[in-house]
Protein backbone atom coordinates (compact mmCIF):
# COMPACT_ATOMS: atom_id res chain seq x y z
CA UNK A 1 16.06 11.02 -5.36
CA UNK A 2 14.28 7.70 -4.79
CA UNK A 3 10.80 6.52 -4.44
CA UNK A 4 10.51 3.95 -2.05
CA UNK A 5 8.04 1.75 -0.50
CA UNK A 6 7.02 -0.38 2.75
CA UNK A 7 4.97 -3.32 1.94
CA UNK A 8 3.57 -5.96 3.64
CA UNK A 9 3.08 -9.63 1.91
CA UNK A 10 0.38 -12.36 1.70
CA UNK A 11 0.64 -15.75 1.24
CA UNK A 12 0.17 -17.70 -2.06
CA UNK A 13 -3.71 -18.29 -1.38
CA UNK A 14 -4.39 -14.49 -1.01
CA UNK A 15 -1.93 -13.91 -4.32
CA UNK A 16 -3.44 -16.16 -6.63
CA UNK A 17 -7.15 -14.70 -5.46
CA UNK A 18 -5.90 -11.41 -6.73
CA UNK A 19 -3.90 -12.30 -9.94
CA UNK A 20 -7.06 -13.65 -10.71
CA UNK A 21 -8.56 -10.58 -10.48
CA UNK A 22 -5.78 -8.69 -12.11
CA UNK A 23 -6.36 -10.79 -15.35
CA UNK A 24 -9.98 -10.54 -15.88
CA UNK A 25 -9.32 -6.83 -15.56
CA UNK A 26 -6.47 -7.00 -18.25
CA UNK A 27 -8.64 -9.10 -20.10
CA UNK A 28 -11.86 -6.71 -20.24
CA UNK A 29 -10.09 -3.44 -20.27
CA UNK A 30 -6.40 -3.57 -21.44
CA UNK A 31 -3.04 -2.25 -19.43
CA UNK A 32 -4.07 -0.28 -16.35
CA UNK A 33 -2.15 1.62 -13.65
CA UNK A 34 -1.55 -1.26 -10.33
CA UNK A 35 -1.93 -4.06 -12.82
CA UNK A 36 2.00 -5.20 -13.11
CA UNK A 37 2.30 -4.98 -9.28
CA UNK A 38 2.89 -7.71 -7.42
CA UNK A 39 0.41 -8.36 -4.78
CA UNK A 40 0.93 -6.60 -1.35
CA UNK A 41 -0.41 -3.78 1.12
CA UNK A 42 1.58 -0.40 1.05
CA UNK A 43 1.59 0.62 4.43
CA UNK A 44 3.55 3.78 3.25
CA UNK A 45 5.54 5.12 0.02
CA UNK A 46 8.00 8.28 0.31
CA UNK A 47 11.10 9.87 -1.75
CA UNK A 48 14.37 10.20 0.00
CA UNK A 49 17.76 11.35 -0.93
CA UNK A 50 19.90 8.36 -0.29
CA UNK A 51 19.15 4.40 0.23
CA UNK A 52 21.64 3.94 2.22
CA UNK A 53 20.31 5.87 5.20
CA UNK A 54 16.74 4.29 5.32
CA UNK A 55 19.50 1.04 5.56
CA UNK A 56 21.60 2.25 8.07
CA UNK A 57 18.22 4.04 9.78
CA UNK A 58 17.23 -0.01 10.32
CA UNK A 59 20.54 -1.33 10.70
CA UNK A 60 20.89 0.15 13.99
CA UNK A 61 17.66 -0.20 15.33
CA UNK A 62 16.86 -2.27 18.11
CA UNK A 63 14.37 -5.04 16.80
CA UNK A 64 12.72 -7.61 18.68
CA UNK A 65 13.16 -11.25 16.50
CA UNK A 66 10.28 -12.96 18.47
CA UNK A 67 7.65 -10.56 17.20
CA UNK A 68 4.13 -11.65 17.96
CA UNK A 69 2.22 -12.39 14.42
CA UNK A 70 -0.53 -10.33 13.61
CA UNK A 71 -3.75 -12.18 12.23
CA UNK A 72 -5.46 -10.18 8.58
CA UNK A 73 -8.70 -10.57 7.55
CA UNK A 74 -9.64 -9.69 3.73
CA UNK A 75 -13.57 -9.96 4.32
CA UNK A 76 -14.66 -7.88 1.34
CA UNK A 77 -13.77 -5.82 -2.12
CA UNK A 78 -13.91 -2.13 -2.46
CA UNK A 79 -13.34 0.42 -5.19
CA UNK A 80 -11.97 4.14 -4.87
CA UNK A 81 -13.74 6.15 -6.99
CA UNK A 82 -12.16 9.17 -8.55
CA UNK A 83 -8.66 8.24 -6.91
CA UNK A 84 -7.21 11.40 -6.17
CA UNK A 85 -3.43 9.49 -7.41
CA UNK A 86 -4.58 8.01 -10.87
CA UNK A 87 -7.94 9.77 -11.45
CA UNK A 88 -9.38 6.40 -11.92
CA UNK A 89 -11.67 3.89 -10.07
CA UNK A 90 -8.92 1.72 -8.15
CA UNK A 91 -10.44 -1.90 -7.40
CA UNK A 92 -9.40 -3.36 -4.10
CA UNK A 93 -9.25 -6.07 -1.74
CA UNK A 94 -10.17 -4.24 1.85
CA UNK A 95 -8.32 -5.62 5.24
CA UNK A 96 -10.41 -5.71 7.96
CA UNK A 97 -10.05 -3.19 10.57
CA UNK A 98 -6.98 -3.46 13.14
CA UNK A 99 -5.46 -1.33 15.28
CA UNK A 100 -2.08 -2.92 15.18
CA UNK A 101 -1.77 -2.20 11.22
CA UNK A 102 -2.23 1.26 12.00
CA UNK A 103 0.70 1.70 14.49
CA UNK A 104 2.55 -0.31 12.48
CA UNK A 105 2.41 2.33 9.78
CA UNK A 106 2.64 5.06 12.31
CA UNK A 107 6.07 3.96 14.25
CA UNK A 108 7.75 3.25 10.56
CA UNK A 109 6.56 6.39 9.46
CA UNK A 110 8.10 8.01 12.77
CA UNK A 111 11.46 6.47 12.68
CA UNK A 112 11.88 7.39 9.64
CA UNK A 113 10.93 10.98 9.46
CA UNK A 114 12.97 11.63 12.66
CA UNK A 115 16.27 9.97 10.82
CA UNK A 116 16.15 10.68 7.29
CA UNK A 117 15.09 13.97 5.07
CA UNK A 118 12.01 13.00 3.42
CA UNK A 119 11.28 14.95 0.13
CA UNK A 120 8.08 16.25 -0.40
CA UNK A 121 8.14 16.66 -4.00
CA UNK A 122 3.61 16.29 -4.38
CA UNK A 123 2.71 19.67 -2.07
CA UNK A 124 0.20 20.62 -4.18
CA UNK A 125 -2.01 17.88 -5.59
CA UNK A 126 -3.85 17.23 -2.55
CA UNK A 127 -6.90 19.31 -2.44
CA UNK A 128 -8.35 17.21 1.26
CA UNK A 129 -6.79 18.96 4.44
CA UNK A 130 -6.27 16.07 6.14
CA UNK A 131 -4.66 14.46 3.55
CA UNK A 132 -2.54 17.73 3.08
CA UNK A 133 -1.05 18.19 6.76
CA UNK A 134 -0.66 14.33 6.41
CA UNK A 135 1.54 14.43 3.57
CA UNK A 136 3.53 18.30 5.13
CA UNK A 137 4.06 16.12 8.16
CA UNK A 138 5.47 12.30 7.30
CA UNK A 139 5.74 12.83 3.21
CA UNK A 140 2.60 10.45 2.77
CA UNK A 141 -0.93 11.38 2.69
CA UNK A 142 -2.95 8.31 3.75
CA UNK A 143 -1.84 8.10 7.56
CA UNK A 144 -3.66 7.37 10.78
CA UNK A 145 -7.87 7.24 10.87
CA UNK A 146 -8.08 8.01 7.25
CA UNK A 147 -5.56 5.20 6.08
CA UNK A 148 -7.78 2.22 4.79
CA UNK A 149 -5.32 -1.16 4.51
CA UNK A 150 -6.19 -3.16 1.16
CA UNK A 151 -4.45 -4.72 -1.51
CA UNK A 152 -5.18 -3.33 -4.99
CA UNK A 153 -6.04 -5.06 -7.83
CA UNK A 154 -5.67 -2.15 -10.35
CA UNK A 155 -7.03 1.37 -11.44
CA UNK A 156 -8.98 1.44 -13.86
CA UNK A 157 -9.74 4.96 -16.67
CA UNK A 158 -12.20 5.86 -18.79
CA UNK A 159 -15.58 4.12 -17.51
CA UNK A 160 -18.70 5.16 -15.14
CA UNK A 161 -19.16 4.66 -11.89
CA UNK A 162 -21.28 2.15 -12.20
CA UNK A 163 -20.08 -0.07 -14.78
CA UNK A 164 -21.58 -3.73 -14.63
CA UNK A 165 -17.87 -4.68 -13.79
CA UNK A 166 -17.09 -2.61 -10.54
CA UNK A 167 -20.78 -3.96 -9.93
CA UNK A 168 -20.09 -7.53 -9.86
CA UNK A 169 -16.48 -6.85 -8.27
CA UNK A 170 -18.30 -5.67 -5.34
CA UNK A 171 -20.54 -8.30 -4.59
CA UNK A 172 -17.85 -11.20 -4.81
CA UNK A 173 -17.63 -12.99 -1.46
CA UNK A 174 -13.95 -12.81 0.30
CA UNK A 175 -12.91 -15.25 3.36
CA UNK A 176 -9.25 -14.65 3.26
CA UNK A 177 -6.68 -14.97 6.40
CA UNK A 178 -3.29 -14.90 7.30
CA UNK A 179 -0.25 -13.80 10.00
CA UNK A 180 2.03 -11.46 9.13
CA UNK A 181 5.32 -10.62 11.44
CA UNK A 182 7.35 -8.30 8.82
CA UNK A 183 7.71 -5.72 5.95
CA UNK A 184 9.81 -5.80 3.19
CA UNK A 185 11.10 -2.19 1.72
CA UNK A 186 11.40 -1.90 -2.34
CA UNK A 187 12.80 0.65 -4.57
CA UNK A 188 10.27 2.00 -6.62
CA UNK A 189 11.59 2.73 -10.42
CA UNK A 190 8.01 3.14 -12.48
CA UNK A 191 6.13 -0.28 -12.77
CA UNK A 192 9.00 -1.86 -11.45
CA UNK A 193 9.80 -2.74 -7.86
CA UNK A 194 13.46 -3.82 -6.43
CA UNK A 195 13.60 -5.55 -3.12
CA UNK A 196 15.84 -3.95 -0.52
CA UNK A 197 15.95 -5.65 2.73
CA UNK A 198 13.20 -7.24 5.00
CA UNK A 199 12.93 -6.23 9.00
CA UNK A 200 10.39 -7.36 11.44
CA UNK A 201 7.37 -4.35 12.38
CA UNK A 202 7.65 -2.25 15.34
């Protein structure tokens, strides 16, 4: 079984924002979960049998090459508190709201529930309905209305709430743009991510 990944991929003005961020946490509070990844939005992660058929499952689809780039906004910083996933506070940069990132996550998720067995190996840790019948039905919980794009910084255990440091993270100012026309899928093996193959978004 493997645990892989669809991400989506800045440019080097939106990655060196949030490395910067990444070291003042490492700085202040040590190794924390997110910190070692590389800088992208998940748009989905799932566990399936074999590589090779998520591969073939794109090989074979029909894929337009002049797709139209979509335009991201990162207007402000967020935090999840009490993430359900690391049962931390998980710092993030948040993507202002559009449609088109949402279908995009919804046709991948489609194609590749309809081609390949998806295995749904987390049933039970999901206490949220929604996020249940979202994870019984594509094999990841954060689809549709309730999915909110960002990038994340890290997760961070063991403080309050209201820290002084989620405090300030909040209130810094974020102008950040770019166009995005593809997503790259990775093999997920721990902290450690291997690049499979690239394809445009449908």
């Amino acid at each position: 079984m493997y645990k892989i990944a669809a991400f989506i991929k800045f440019n080097k003005k939106i990655e060196k924002k949030i490395y910067t961020q990444k070291k003042n946490v490492k700085k202040i509070f040590g190794k924390q979960i997110y910190l070692d990844h590389p800088v992208h939005l998940t748009l989905f992660t799932l566990y399936i049998n074999k590589i090779s058929e998520l591969r073939n499952t794109y090989s074979q689809l029909k894929v337009k090459n002049k797709t139209k780039p979509i335009k991201i906004k990162i207007t402000s910083t967020g935090v999840f508190l009490n993430d359900p996933l690391t049962k931390g506070h998980t710092l993030f940069f948040n993507l202002r709201k559009n449609i088109f990132l949402n279908k995009i996550q919804m046709n991948h998720l489609k194609i590749i529930n309809k081609n390949i067995k998806i295995v749904k190996k987390d049933k039970n840790i999901f206490k949220d309905t929604i996020y249940k019948k979202n994870y019984n039905k594509y094999g990841f919980p954060f689809v549709g209305k309730i999915w909110i794009p960002h990038v994340t910084v890290a997760s961070i255990k063991k403080i309050n709430s209201d820290h002084l440091f989620i405090k300030n993270f909040l209130k810094i100012k974020v102008d950040l743009k770019d166009l995005i026309n593809s997503i790259e899928f990775y093999k997920i093996i721990k902290n450690k991510h291997y690049f499979l193959f690239k394809t445009k978004y449908i």
